[in-house]
Protein backbone atom coordinates (compact mmCIF):
# COMPACT_ATOMS: atom_id res chain seq x y z
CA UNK A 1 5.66 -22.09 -8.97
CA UNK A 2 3.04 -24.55 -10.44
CA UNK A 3 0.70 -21.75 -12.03
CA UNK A 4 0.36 -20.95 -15.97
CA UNK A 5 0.21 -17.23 -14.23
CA UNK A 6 3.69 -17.63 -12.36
CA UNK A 7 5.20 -19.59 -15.02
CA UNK A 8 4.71 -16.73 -17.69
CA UNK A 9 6.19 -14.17 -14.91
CA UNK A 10 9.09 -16.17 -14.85
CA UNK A 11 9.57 -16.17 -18.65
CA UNK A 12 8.68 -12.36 -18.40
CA UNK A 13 11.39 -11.66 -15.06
CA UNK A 14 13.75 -13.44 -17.96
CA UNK A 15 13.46 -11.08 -20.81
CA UNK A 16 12.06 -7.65 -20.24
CA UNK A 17 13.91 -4.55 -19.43
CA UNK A 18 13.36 -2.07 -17.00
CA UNK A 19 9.54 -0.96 -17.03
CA UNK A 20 8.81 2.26 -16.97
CA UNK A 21 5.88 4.06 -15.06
CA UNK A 22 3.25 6.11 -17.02
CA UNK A 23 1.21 6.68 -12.99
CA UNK A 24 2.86 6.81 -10.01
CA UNK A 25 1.33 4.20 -7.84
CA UNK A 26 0.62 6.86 -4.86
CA UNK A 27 -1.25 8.76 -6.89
CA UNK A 28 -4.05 6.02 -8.17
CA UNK A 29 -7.10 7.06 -7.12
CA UNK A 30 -8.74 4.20 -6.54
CA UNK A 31 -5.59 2.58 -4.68
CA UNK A 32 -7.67 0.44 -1.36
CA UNK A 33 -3.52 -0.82 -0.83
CA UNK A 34 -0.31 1.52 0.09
CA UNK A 35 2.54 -0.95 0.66
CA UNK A 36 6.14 0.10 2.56
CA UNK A 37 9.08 -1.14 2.28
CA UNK A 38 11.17 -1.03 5.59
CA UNK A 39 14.44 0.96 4.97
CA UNK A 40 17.24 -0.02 7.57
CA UNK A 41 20.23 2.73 7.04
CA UNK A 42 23.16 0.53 7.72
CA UNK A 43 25.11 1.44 4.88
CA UNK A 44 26.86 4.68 5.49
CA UNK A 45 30.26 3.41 5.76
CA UNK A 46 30.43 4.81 9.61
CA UNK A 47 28.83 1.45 11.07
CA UNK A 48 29.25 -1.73 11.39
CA UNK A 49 27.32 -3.39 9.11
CA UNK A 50 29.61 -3.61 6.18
CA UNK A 51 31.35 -7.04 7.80
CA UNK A 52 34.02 -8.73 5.62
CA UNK A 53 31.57 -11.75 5.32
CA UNK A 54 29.19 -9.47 3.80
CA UNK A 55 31.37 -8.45 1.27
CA UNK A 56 33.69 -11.33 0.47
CA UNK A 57 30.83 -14.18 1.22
CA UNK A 58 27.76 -12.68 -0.18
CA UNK A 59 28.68 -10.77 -3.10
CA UNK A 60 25.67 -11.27 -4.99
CA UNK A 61 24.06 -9.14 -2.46
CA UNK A 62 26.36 -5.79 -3.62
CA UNK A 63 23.82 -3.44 -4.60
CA UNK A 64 24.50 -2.08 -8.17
CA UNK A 65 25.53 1.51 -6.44
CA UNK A 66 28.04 0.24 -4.07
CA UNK A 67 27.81 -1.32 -0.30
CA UNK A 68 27.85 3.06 0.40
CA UNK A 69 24.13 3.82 -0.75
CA UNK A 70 23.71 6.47 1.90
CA UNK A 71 24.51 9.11 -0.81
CA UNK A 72 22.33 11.99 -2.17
CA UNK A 73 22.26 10.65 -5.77
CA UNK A 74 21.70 6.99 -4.69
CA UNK A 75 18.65 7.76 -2.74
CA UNK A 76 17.50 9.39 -5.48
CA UNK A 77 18.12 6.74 -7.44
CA UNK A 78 16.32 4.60 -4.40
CA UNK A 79 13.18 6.32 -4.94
CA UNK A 80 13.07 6.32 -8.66
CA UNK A 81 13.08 2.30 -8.29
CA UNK A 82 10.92 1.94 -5.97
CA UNK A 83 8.00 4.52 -7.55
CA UNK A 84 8.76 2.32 -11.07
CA UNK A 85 7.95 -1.10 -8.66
CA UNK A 86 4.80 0.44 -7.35
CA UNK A 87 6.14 0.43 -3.41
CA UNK A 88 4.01 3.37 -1.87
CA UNK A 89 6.42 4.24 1.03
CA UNK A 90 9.43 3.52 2.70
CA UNK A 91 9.53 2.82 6.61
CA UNK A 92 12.76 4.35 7.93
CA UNK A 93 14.09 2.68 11.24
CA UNK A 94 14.70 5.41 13.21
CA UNK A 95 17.32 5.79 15.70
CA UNK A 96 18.10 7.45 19.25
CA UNK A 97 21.46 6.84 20.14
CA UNK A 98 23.94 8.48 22.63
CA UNK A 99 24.77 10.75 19.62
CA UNK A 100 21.57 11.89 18.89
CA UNK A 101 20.94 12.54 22.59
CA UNK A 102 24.16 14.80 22.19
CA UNK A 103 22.21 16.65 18.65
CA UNK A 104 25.24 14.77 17.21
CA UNK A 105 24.64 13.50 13.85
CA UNK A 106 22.81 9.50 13.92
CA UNK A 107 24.24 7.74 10.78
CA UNK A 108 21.59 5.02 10.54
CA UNK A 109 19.14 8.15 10.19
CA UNK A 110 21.10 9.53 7.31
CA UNK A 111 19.00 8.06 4.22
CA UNK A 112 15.99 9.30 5.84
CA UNK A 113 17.38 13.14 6.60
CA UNK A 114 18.74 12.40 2.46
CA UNK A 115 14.89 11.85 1.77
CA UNK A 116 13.81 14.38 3.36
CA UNK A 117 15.84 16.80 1.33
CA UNK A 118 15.55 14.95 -1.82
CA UNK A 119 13.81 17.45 -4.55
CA UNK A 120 12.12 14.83 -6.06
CA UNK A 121 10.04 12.23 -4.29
CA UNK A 122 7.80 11.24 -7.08
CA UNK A 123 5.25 10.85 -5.02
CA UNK A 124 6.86 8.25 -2.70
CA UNK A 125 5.86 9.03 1.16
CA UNK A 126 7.82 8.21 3.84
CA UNK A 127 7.31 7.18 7.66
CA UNK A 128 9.28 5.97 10.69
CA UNK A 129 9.67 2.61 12.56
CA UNK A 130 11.38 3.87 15.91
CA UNK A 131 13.90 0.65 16.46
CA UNK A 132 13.78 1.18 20.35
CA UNK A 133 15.52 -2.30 21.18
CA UNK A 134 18.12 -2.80 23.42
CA UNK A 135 21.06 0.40 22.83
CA UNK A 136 18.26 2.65 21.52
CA UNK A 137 16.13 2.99 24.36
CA UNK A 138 13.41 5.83 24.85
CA UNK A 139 12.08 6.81 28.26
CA UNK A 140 10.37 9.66 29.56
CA UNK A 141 13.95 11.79 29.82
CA UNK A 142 13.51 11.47 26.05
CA UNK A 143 10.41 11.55 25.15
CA UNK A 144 9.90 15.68 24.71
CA UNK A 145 13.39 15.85 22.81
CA UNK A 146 12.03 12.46 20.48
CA UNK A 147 8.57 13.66 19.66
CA UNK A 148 9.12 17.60 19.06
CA UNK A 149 11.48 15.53 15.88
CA UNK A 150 9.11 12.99 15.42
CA UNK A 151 6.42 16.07 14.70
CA UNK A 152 8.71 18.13 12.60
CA UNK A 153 8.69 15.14 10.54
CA UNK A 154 5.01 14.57 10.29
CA UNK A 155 4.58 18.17 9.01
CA UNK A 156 6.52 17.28 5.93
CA UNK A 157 3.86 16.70 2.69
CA UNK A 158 5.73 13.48 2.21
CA UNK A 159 4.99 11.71 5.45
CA UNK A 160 2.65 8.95 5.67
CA UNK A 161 -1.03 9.55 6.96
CA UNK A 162 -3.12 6.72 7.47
CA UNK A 163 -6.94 7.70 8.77
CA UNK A 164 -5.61 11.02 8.08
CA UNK A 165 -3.17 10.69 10.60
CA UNK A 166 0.30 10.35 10.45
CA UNK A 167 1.43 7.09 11.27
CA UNK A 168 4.43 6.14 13.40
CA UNK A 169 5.30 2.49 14.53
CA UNK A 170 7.78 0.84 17.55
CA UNK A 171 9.73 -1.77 17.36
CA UNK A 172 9.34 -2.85 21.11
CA UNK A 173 6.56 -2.88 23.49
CA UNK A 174 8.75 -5.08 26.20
CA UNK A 175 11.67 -1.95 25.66
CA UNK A 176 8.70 0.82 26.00
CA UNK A 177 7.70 -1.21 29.48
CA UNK A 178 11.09 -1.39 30.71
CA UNK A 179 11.97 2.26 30.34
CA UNK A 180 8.82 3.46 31.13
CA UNK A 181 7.51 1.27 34.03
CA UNK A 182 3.79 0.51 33.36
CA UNK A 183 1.20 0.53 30.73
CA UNK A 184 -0.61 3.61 31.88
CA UNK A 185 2.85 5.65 31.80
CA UNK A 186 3.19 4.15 28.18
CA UNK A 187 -0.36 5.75 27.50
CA UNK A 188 0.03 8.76 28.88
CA UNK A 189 3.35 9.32 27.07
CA UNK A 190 1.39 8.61 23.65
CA UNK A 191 -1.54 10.85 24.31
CA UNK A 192 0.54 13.49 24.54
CA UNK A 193 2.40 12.51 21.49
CA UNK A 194 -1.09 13.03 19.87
CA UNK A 195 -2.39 16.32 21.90
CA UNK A 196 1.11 18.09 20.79
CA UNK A 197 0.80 16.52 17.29
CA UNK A 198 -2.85 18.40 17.24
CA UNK A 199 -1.65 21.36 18.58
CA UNK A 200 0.69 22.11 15.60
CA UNK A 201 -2.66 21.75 13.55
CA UNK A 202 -1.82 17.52 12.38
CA UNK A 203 -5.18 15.63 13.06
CA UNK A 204 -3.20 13.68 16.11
CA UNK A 205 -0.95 10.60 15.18
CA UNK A 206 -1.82 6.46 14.04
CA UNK A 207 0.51 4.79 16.36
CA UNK A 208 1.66 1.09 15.24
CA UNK A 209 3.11 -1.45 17.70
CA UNK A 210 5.36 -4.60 16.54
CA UNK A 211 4.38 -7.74 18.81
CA UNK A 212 3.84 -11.60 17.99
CA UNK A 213 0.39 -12.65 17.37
CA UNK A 214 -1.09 -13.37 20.89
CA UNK A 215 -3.91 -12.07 22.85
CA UNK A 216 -1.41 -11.40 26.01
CA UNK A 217 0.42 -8.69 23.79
CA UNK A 218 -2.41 -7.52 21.65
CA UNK A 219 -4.10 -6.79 25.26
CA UNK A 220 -1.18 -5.19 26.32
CA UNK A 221 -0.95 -2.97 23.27
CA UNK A 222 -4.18 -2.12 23.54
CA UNK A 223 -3.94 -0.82 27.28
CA UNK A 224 -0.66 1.00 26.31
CA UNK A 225 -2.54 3.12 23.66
CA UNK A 226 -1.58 1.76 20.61
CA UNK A 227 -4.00 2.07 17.62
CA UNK A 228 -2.41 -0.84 15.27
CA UNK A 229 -0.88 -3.81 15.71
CA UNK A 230 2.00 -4.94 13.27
CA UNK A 231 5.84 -6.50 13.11
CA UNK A 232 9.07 -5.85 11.55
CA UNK A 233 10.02 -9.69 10.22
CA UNK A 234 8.30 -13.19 11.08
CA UNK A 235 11.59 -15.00 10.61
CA UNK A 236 10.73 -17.09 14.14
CA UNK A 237 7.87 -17.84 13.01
CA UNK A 238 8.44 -18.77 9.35
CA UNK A 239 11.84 -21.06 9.70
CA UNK A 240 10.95 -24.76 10.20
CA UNK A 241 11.67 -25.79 14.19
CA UNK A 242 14.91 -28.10 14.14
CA UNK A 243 16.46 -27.25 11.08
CA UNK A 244 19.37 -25.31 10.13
CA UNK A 245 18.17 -24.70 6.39
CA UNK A 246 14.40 -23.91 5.47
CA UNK A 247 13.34 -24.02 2.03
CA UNK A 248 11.97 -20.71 0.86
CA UNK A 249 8.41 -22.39 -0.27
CA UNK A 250 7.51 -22.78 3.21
CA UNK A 251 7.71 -19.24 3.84
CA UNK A 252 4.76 -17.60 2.36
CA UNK A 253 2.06 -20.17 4.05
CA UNK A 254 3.38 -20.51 7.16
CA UNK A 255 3.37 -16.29 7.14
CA UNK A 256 -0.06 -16.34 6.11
CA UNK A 257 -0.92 -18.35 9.27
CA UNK A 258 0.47 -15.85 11.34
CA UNK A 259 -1.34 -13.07 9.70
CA UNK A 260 -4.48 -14.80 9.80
CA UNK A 261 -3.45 -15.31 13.97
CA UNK A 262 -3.93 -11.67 14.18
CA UNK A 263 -7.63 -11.37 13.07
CA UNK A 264 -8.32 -12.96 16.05
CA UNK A 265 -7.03 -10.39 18.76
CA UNK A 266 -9.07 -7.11 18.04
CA UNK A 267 -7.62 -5.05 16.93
CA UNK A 268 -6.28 -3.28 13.31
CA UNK A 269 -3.24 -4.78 12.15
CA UNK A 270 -0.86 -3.97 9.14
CA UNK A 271 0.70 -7.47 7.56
CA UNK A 272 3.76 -7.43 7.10
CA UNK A 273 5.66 -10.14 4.54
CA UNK A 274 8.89 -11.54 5.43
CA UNK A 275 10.73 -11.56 2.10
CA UNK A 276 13.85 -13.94 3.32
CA UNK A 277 16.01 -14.25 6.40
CA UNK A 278 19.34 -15.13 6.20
CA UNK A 279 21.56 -13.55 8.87
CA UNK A 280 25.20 -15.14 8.06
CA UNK A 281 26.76 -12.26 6.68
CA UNK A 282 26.77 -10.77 10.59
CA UNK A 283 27.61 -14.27 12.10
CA UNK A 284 30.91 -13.72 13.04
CA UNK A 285 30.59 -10.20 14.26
CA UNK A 286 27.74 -11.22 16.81
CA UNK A 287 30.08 -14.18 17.73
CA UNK A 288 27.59 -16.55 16.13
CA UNK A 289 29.23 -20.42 16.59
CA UNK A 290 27.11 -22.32 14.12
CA UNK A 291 25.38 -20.79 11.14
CA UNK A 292 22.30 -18.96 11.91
CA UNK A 293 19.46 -20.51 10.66
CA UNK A 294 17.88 -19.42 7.28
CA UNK A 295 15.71 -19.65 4.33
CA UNK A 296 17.36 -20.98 1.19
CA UNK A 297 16.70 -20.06 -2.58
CA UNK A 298 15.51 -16.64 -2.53
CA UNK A 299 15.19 -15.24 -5.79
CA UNK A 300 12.41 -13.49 -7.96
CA UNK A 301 9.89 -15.63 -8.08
CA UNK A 302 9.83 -16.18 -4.45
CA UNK A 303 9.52 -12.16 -4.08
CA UNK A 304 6.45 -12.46 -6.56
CA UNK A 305 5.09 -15.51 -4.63
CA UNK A 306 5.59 -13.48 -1.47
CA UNK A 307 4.56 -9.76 -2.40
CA UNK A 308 1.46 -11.05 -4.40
CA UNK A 309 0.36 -13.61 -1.59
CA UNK A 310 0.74 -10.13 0.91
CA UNK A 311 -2.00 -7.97 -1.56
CA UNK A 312 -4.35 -11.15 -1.90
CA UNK A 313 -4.76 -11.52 1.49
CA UNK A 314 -4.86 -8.14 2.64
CA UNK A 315 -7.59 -6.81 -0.04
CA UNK A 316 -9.21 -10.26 1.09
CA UNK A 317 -9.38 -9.13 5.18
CA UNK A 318 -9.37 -5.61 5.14
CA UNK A 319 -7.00 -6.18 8.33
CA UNK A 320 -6.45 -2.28 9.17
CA UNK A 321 -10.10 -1.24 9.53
CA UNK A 322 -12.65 0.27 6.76
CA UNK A 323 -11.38 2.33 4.34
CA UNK A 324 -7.33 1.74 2.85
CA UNK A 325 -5.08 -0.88 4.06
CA UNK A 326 -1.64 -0.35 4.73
CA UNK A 327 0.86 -3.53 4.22
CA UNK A 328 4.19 -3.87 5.11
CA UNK A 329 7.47 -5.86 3.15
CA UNK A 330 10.50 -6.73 4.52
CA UNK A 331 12.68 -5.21 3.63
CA UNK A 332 14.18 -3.03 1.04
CA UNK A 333 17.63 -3.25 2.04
CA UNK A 334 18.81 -5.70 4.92
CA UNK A 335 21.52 -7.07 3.45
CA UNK A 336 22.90 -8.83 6.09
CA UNK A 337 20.07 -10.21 6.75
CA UNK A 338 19.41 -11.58 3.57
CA UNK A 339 16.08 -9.64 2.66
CA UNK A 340 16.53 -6.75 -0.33
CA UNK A 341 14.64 -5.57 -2.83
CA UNK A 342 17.74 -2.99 -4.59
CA UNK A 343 19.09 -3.76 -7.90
CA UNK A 344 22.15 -6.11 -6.84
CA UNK A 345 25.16 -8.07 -8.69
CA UNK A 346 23.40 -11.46 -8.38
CA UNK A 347 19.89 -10.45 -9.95
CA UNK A 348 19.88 -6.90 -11.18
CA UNK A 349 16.50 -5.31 -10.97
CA UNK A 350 14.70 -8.57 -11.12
CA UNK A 351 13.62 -8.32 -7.31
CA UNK A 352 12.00 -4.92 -7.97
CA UNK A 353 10.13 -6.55 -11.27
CA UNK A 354 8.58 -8.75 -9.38
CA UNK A 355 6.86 -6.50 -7.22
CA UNK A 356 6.13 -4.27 -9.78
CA UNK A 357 4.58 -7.70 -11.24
CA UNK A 358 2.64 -8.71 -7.85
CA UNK A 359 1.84 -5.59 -7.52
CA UNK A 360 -0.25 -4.47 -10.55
């Protein structure tokens, strides 16, 4: 970092303690910015996710809690840190699995059900990213049982509105097409969403699509329904072609070229910053050969180079529309994919100073 500015924060990151909040950020009045933090619920002990690689490779990446943090007194210990760092809301992925399907208990949606019951939210709102890729499929033999839950959920104080609206992204428009069959069924399926939204007295619903940024799937989008275009990670389009290591300087510009690709298409989009990307930990359980490729020397300043470069532009481009603007980081806690925010063994609370620090 060649700035006087970023070259005090890294003195600061060095010596301060943990900051404490005198305002929560949600409740500054003259806020124009909310920014999420996707929350990805692998870490219940009952999945996967928890490889040996994870834990005997990439220690440093041990949240201070445990690898378990889907406890009640960890999430509230999750929402403490992330009110203190100024984070607005966190984006569960949501999940419809064969279990749920059988009103059997989804463990990746355990933190957010933990939220939801949480007593004290300190302001911190909540909404969902519906992961719909391939294994969590939704079609129309789902869609009544998905959206009367989906709805329950908006009614809750702490959910998300955006245009007064709750606000609800996918993952996949490709997975919405396959199940479904054709944009107009995709429509249809999300007016409905909204009339039965408005018919248990919500305003209707903001719904957010993730897709690359071309005019082929912003068109598509649009047809479908959606309202807002956005993503979940940019890691294709941040890694340097050809190479099995990128530094992590080249991550912030090259993401800021693919945010500035969607002011081109149309229609409102929500940014979203790709914090790092560094898959290995899961390697050998998706039978990976050769190391994935990723983004080397992650570390606080690269989270305040990242997070700050996120507000700039946004506040600069007024991407969503008039009025606020919602942005998106990735992630709070993908650990084995390399991008967390948590308090960790390697640097403590640093990560979450730094956004606090971009942030102000």
């Amino acid at each position: 970092m060649n700035s006087k500015a970023g070259i005090g924060f890294l003195l600061l990151i060095a010596t301060c303690g943990i900051w404490k909040t005198e305002l929560y950020a949600q409740d500054k009045a003259a806020g124009e910015l909310r920014v999420g933090a996707y929350y990805f619920d692998g870490w219940t002990g009952k999945t996967s996710h928890i490889t040996r690689s994870l834990r005997e490779d990439f220690k440093g990446r041990k949240p201070v809690w445990g690898w378990i943090t889907s406890r009640p007194e960890i999430i509230q210990k999750q929402i403490t840190a992330a009110v203190e760092a100024n984070i607005d809301f966190f984006s569960f992925c949501w999940y419809d699995s064969d279990l749920s399907k059988k009103n059997l208990a989804e463990p990746r949606n355990n933190a957010l059900n933990l939220f939801v019951k949480a007593k004290e939210k300190k302001g911190l709102k909540f909404n969902l990213l519906v992961a719909n890729h391939y294994g969590y499929l939704i079609g129309p033999a789902d869609w009544d049982r998905v959206t009367k839950t989906w709805i329950d959920l908006f009614e809750d104080e702490a959910y998300l509105k955006f245009k007064k609206k709750p606000l609800l992204t996918f993952l996949s428009l490709r997975m919405l097409l396959s199940t479904f069959g054709s944009p107009v069924k995709i429509k249809s399926a999300l007016d409905k969403l909204r009339a039965d939204a408005k018919a248990r007295g919500l305003e209707g619903v903001q719904i957010a699509i993730c897709v690359a940024p071309k005019q082929a799937d912003a068109d598509l989008a649009k047809a479908c329904g959606f309202d807002l275009l956005t993503g979940y990670n940019y890691h294709d389009q941040t890694l340097i072609a050809g190479q099995s290591v990128s530094p992590i300087a080249a991550l912030s510009p090259k993401e800021q070229s693919v945010w500035a690709g969607f002011l081109k298409l149309g229609m409102p989009y929500m940014p979203v910053s790709t914090l790092n990307w560094d898959p290995r930990p899961w390697d050998e359980t998706n039978k990976v050969k050769k190391a994935s490729p990723h983004f080397d020397g992650y570390s606080p300043a690269s989270v305040y180079q990242s997070v700050k470069g996120l507000k700039k532009w946004t506040l600069e481009n007024h991407p969503s529309g008039e009025g606020v603007q919602v942005a998106m980081i990735y992630a709070w806690n993908e650990y084995g994919e390399g991008a967390w925010l948590t308090p960790s063994q390697q640097y403590q609370n640093k990560f979450l100073r730094a956004v606090k620090e971009a942030l102000k």
